[in-house]
Protein backbone atom coordinates (compact mmCIF):
# COMPACT_ATOMS: atom_id res chain seq x y z
CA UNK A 1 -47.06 3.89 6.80
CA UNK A 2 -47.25 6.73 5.15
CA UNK A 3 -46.25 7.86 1.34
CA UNK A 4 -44.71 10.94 -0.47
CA UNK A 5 -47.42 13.32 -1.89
CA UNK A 6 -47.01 16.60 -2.84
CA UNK A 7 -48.47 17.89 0.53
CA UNK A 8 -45.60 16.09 2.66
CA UNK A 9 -41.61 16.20 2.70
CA UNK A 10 -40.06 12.92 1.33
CA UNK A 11 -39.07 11.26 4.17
CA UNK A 12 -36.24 8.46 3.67
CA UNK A 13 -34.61 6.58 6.17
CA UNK A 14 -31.00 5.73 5.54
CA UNK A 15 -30.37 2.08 7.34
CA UNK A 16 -27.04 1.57 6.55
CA UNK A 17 -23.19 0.44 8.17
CA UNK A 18 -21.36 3.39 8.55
CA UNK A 19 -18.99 2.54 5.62
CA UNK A 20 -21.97 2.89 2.93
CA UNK A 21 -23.69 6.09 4.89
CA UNK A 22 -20.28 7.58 4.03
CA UNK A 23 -19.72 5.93 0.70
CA UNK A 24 -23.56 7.49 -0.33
CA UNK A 25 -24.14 10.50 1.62
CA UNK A 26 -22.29 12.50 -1.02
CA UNK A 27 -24.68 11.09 -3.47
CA UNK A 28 -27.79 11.73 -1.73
CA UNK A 29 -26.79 15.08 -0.36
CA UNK A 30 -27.85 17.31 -3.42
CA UNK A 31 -31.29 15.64 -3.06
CA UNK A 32 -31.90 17.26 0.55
CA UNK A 33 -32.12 20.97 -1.42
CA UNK A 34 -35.12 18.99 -3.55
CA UNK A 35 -37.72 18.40 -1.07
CA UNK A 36 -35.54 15.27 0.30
CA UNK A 37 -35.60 14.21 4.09
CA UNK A 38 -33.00 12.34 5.20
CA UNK A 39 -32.48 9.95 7.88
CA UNK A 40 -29.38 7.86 8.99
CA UNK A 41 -30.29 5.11 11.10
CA UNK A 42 -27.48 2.76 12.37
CA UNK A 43 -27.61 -0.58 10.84
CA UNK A 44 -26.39 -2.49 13.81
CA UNK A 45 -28.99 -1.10 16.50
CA UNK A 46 -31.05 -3.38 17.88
CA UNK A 47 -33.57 -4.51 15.67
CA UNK A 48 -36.44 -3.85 18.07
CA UNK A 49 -35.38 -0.67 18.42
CA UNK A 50 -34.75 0.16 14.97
CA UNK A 51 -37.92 -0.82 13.65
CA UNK A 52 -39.72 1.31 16.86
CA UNK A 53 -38.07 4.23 15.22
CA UNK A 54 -39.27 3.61 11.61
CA UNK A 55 -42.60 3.50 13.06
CA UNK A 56 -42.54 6.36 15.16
CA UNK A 57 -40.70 8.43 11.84
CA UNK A 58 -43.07 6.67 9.04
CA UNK A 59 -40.47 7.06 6.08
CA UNK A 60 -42.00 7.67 2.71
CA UNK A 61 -39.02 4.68 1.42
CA UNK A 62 -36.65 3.30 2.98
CA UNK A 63 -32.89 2.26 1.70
CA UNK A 64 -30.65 -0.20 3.41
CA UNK A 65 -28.71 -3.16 2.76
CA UNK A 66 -29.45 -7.15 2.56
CA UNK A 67 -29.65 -8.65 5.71
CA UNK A 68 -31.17 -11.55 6.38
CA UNK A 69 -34.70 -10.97 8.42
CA UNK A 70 -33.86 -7.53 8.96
CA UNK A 71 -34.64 -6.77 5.34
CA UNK A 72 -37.84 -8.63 5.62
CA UNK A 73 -38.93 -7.09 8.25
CA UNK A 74 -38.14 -3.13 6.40
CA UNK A 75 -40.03 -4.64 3.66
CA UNK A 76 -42.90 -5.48 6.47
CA UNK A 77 -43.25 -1.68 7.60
CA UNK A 78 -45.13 -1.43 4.54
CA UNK A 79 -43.45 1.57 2.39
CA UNK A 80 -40.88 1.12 -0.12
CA UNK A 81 -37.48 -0.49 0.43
CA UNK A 82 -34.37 -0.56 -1.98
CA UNK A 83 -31.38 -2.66 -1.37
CA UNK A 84 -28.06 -0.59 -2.25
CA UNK A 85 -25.50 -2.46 -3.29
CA UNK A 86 -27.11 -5.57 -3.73
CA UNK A 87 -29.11 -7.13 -6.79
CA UNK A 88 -30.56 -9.94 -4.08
CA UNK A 89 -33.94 -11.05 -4.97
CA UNK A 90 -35.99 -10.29 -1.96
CA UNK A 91 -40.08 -10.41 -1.95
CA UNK A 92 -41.30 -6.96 -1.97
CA UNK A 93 -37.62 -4.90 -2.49
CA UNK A 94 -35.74 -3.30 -5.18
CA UNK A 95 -32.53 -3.53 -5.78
CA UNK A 96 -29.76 -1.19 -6.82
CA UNK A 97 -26.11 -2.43 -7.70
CA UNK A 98 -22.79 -2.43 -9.35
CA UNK A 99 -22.36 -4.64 -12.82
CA UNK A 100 -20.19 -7.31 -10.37
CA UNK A 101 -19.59 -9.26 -13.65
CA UNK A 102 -17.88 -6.42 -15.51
CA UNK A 103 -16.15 -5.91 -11.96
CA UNK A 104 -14.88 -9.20 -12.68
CA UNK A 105 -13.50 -8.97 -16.02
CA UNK A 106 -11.96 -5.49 -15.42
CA UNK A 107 -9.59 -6.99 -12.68
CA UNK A 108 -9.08 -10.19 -15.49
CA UNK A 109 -8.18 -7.61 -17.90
CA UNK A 110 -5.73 -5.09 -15.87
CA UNK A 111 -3.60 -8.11 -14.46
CA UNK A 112 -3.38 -9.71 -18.49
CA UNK A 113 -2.11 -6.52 -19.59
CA UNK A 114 0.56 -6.17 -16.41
CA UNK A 115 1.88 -9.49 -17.29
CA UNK A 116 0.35 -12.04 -15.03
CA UNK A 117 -0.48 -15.79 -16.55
CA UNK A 118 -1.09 -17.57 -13.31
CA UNK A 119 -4.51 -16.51 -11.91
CA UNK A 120 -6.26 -16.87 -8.54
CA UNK A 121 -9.48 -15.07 -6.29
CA UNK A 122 -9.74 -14.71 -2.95
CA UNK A 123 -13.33 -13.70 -1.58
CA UNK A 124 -16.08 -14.54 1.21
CA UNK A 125 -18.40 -17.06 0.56
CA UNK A 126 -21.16 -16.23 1.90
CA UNK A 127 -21.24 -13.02 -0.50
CA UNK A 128 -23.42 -13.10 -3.57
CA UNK A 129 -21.15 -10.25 -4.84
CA UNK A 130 -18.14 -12.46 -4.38
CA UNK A 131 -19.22 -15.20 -6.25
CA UNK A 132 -20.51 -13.04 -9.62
CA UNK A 133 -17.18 -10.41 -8.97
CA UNK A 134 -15.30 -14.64 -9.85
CA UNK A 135 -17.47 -15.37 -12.72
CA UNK A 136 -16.44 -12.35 -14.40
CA UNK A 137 -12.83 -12.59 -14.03
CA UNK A 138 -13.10 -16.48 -14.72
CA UNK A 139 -14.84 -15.20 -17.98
CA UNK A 140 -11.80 -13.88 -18.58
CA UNK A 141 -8.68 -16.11 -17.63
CA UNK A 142 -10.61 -19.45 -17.31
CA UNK A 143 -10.93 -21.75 -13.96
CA UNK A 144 -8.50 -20.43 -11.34
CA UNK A 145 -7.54 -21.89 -7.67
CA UNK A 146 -10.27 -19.67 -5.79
CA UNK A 147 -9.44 -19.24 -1.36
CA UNK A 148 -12.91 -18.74 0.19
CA UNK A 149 -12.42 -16.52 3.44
CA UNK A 150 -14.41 -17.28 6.84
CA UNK A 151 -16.71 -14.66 7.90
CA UNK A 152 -15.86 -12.77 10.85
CA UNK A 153 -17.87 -10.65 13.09
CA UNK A 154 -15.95 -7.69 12.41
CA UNK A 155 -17.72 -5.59 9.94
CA UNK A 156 -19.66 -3.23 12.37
CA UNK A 157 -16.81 -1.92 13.47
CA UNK A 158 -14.83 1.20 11.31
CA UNK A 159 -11.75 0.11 13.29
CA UNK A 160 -9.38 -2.42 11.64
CA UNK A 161 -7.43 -5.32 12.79
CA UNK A 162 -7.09 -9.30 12.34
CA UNK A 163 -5.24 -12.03 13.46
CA UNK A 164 -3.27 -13.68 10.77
CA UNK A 165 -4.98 -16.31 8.89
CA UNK A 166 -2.73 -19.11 8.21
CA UNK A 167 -4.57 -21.33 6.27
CA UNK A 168 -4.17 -18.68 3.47
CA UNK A 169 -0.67 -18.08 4.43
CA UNK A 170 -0.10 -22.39 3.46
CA UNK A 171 -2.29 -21.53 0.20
CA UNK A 172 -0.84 -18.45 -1.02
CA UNK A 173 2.51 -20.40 -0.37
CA UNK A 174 1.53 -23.68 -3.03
CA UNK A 175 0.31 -21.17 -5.49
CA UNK A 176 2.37 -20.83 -9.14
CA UNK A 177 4.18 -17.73 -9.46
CA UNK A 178 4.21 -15.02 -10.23
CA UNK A 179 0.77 -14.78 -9.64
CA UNK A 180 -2.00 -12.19 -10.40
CA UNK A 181 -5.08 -12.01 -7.80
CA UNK A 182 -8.29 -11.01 -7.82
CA UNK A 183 -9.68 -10.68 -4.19
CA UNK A 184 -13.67 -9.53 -3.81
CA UNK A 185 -13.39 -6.60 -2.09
CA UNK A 186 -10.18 -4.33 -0.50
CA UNK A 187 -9.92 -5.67 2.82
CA UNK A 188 -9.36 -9.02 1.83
CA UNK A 189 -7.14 -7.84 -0.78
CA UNK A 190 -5.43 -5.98 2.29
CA UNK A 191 -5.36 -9.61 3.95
CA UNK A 192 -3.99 -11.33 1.18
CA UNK A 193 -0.89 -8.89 1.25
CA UNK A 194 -0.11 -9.54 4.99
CA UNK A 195 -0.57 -12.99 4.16
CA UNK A 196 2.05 -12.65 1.47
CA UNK A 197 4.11 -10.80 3.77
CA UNK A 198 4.05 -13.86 5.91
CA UNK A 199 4.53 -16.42 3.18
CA UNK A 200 7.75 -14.57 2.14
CA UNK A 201 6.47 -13.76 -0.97
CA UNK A 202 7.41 -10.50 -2.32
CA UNK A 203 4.43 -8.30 -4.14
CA UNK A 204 4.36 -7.50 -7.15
CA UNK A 205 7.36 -9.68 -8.27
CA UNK A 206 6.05 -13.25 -6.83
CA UNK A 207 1.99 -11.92 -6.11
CA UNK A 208 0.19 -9.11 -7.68
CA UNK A 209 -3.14 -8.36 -6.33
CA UNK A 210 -5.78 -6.00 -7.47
CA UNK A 211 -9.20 -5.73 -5.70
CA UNK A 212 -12.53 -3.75 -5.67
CA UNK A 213 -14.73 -0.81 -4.24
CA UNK A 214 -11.34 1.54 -4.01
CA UNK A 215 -11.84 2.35 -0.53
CA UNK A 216 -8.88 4.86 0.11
CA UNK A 217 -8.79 4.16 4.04
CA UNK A 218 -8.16 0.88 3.21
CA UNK A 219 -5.97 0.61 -0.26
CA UNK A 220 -3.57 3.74 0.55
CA UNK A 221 -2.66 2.18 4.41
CA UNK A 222 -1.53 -1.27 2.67
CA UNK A 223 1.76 -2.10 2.21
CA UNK A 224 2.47 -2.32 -0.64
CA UNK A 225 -0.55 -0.02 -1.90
CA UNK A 226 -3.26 -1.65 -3.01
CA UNK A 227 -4.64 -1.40 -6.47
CA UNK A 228 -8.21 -1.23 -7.02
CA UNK A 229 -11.49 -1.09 -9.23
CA UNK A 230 -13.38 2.26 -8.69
CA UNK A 231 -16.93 2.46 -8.22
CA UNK A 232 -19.69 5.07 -9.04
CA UNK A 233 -21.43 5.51 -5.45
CA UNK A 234 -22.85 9.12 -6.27
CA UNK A 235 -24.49 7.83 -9.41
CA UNK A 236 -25.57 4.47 -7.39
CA UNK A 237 -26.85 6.99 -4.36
CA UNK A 238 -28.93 9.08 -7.54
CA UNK A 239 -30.13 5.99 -9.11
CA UNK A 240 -31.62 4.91 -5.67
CA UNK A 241 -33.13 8.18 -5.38
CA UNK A 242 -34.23 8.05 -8.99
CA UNK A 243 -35.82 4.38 -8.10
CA UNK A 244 -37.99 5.18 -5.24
CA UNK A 245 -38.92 8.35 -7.54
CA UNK A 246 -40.58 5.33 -9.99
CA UNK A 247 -41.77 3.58 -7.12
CA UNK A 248 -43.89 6.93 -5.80
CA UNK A 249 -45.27 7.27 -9.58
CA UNK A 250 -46.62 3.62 -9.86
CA UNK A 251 -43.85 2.53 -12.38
CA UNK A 252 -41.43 0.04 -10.20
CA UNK A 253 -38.48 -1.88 -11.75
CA UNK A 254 -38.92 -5.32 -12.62
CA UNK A 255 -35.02 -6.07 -12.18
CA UNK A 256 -32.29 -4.99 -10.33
CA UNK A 257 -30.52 -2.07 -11.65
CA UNK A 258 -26.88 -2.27 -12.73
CA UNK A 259 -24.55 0.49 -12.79
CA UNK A 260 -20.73 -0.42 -14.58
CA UNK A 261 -18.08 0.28 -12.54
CA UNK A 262 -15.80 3.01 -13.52
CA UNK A 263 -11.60 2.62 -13.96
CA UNK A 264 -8.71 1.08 -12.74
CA UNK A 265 -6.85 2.88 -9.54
CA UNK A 266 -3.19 1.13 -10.54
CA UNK A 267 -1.06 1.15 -7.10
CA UNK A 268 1.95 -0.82 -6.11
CA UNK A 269 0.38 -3.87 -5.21
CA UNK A 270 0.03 -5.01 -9.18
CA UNK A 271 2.63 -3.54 -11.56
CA UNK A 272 5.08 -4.84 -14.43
CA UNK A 273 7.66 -5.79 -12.29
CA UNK A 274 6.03 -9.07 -11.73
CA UNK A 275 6.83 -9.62 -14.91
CA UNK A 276 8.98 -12.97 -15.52
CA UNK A 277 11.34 -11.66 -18.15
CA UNK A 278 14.20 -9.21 -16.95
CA UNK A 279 14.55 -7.01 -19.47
CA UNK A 280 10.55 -6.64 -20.23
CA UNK A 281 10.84 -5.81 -16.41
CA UNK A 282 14.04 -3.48 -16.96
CA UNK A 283 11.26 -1.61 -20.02
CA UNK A 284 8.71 -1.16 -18.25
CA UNK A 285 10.16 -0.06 -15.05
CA UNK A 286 12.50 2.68 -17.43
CA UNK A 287 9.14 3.67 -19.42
CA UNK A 288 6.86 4.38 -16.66
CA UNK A 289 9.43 6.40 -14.94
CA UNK A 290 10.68 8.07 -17.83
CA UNK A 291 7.09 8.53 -20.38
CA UNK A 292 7.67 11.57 -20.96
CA UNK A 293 10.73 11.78 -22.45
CA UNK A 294 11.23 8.60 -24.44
CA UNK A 295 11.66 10.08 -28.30
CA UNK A 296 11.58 6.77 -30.27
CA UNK A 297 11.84 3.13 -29.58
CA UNK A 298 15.42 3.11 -30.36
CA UNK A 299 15.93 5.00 -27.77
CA UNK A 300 13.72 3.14 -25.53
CA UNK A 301 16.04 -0.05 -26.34
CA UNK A 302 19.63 1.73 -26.13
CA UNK A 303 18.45 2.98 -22.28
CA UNK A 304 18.02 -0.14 -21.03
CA UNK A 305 20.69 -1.65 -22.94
CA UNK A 306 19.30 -3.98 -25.46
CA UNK A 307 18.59 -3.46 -29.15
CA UNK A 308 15.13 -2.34 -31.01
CA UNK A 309 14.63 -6.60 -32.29
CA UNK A 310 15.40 -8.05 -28.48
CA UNK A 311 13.46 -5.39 -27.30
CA UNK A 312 10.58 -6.32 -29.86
CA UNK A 313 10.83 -9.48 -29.38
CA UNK A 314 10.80 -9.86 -25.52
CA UNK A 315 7.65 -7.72 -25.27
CA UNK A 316 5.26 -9.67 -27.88
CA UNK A 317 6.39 -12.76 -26.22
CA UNK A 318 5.36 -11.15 -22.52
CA UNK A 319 2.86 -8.66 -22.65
CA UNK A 320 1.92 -9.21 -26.56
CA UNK A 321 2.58 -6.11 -27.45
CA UNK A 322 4.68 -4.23 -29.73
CA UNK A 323 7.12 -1.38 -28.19
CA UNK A 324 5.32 1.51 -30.02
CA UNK A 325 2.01 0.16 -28.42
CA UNK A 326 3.36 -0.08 -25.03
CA UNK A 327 4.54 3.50 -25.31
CA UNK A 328 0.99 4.81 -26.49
CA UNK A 329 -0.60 2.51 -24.08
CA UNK A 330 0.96 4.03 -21.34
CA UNK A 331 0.87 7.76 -22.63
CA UNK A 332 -2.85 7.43 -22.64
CA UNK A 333 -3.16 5.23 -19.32
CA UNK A 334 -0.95 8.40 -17.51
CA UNK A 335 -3.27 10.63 -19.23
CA UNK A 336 -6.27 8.85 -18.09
CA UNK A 337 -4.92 9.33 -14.56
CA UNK A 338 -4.19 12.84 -15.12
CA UNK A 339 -7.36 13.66 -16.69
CA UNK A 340 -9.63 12.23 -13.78
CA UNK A 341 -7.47 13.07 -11.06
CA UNK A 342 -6.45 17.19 -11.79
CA UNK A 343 -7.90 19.88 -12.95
CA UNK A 344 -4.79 20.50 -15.16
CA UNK A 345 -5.36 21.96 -19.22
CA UNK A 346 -4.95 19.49 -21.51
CA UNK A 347 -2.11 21.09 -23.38
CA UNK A 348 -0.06 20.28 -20.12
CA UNK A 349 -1.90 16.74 -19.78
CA UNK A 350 -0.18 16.21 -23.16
CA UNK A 351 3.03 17.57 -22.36
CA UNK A 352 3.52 15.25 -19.12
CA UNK A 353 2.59 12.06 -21.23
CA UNK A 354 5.28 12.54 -23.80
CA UNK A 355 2.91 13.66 -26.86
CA UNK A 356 4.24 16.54 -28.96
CA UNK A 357 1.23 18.34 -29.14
CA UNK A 358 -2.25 18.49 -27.92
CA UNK A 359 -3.80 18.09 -31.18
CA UNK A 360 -1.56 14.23 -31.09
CA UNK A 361 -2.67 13.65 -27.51
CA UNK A 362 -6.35 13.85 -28.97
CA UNK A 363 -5.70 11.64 -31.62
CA UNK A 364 -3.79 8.92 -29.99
CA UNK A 365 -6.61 9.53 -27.62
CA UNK A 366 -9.73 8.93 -29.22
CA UNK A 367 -7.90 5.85 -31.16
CA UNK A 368 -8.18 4.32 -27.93
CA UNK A 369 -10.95 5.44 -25.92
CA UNK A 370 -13.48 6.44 -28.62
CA UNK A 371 -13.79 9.87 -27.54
CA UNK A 372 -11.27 12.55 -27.16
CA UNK A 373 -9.81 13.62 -23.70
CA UNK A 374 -12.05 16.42 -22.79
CA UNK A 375 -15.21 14.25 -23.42
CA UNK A 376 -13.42 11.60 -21.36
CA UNK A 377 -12.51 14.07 -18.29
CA UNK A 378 -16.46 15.62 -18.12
CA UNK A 379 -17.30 11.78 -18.76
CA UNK A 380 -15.60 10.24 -16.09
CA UNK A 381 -16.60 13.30 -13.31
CA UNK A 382 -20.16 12.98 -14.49
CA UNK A 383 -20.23 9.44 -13.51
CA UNK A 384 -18.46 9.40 -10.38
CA UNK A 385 -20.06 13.03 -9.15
CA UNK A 386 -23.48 13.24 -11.28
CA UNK A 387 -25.62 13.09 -7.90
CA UNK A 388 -28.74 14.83 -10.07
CA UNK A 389 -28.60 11.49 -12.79
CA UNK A 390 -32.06 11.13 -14.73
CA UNK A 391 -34.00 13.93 -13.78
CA UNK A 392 -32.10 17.06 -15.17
CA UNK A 393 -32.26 19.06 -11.70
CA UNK A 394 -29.36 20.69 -9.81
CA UNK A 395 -29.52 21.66 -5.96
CA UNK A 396 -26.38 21.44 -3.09
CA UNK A 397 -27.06 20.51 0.49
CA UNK A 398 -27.16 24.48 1.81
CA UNK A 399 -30.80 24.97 -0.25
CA UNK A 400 -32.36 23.16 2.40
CA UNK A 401 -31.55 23.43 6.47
CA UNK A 402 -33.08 20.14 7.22
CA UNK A 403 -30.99 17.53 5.26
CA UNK A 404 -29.19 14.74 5.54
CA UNK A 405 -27.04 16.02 8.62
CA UNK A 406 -30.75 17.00 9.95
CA UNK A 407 -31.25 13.77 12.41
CA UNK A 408 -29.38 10.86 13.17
CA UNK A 409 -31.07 8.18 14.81
């Protein structure tokens, strides 16, 4: 096979399931305006025919996923081949992934702080991911029950349906609760809430369950909601792009490369109401509704009909936190949100958090972030947009007519 020179377009073919081609395309888009060639090839063709194609095309690299023998024989072709997401170790491939560890402890860490003391995972076995995704959360919150799911032949389709799984029904039922969850990935958080359903266990107040990948088709059709750890694909699409780049120059890797994932999309499926304690429950529920507007702690207390001491008292022993830091916590947590998610000035960021000024939403800000809000906003978009990462360049799609909607195989 053939490799990129200056005298040639850089041909890459995209072998991928459809929900990665759409999770990266965005990512690899700006490239085609660079001298990029882009090729989707279905992942689930028939591998005779798929590899007939490659060597008819003769891709300069090739990216795809870990399959085994399929990969092996991509690596076989004889050009380069990275593995996106994946940090398998496979003769001849590089790998590009998410930090699955820090996945991990970011789920640990979001259901501590909504409450939760009684821990569990759900995930598939047979996924590498799913077993580093528990070792960071169990990094976290110690040795928890763990529910390994069955693999099911399912995945090549975009459709979604499944027939209830009642061995996890009879599992989620024994369980502790209330009960914070970590599940691998957002369908089988979506699972484990049907499951629930089925178990009679209300979510959040007897399950909470937060997952990872935020796949919006998946976590905004669950019922309740499902919360979820968002992940940097455009800057995992560059970095691939950025990797074969090394490969062309004679400088390859010599590990997979890690990317952290990015925040914490909070939804219905994990919130303070799973709280044990009524009134900490009664707080919360006035405080997120009402942020705001809340003037003082006193008036915090007197709202929900307790006094500043019970109200004190009730939160260190649940949430181990004072009021005051519950109330920045969750000014800066809505501003977060805010921040990421509108294009709105920060003077009115500050206003719809409940600070008195901009100059106190900064402050209160960089106290707990470690940068102020507007690095934080052009932080955050940079990571999850930043398609150009590592080599400086800008370019859209429209510079170039043959891109990545230019053939599909």
């Amino acid at each position: 096979m053939r490799h990129a020179d200056s005298t040639i377009s850089r041909r890459i073919a995209v072998v991928q399931s459809s929900v990665n081609v759409r999770r990266l395309t965005p990512g690899l888009a700006p490239f085609a305006g660079m001298g990029y060639d882009f090729w989707i090839i279905d992942l689930y063709r028939q591998p005779d025919l798929l590899l007939a194609s490659l060597r008819e095309w003769q891709p300069s690299a090739i990216v795809t996923e870990w399959l085994p023998g399929l990969t092996e024989a991509l690596v076989g072709l004889g050009c380069p081949v990275v593995i996106v997401p994946s940090d398998e170790l496979i003769a001849g491939a590089f790998s590009v992934d998410i930090d699955d560890v820090a996945i991990g402890r970011l789920a640990a860490e979001h259901l501590i702080a909504r409450g939760y003391q009684n821990f569990a995972f759900v995930g598939r076995g047979d996924a590498h991911y799913a077993k580093q995704r528990l070792a960071g959360f169990q990094s976290v919150v110690g040795e928890v029950p763990v529910y390994w799911e069955e693999f099911r032949d399912w995945r090549q389709y975009d459709e979604y349906w499944r027939d209830p799984d009642e061995d996890m029904v009879g599992w989620l039922a024994a369980q502790t609760t209330p009960l914070g969850i970590f599940t691998a990935h957002d369908p089988t958080g979506r699972h484990v809430l049907e499951a629930a359903a089925q178990a009679g266990l209300e979510v959040p107040f007897a399950i909470g369950v937060i997952s990872a990948n935020d796949d919006e088709t998946v976590c905004e059709m669950a019922r309740p909601a499902l919360s979820s750890i968002r992940l940097p694909w455009r800057r995992l699409a560059a970095e691939v792009v950025q990797t074969i780049e090394a490969i062309w120059a004679g400088h390859p890797p010599t590990s997979p490369i890690l990317v952290q994932p990015l925040d914490i999309v909070a939804r219905g499926s994990s919130s303070y109401e799973a709280v044990a304690d009524p009134v900490v429950r009664r707080a919360m529920q006035y405080l997120v509704a009402q942020i705001a507007s809340i003037a003082s702690v006193e008036e915090w207390a007197s709202q929900i009909g307790v006094s500043r001491r019970v109200l004190e008292r009730r939160l260190h022993e649940c949430l181990d936190r004072s009021p005051l830091a519950m109330i920045q916590h969750e000014r800066v947590e809505r501003a977060k949100n805010l921040l990421t998610t509108t294009d709105l000035p920060i003077a009115i960021i500050a206003e719809r958090c409940g600070f008195q000024s901009n100059e106190r939403l900064t402050v209160n800000f960089r106290a707990a972030v470690g940068v102020p809000p507007a690095t934080y906003r052009r932080d955050s978009r940079n990571q999850a947009d930043q398609a150009s990462f590592g080599n400086g360049e800008t370019g859209t799609s429209s510079d170039k007519t043959v891109g990545m909607a230019g053939a599909f195989i």
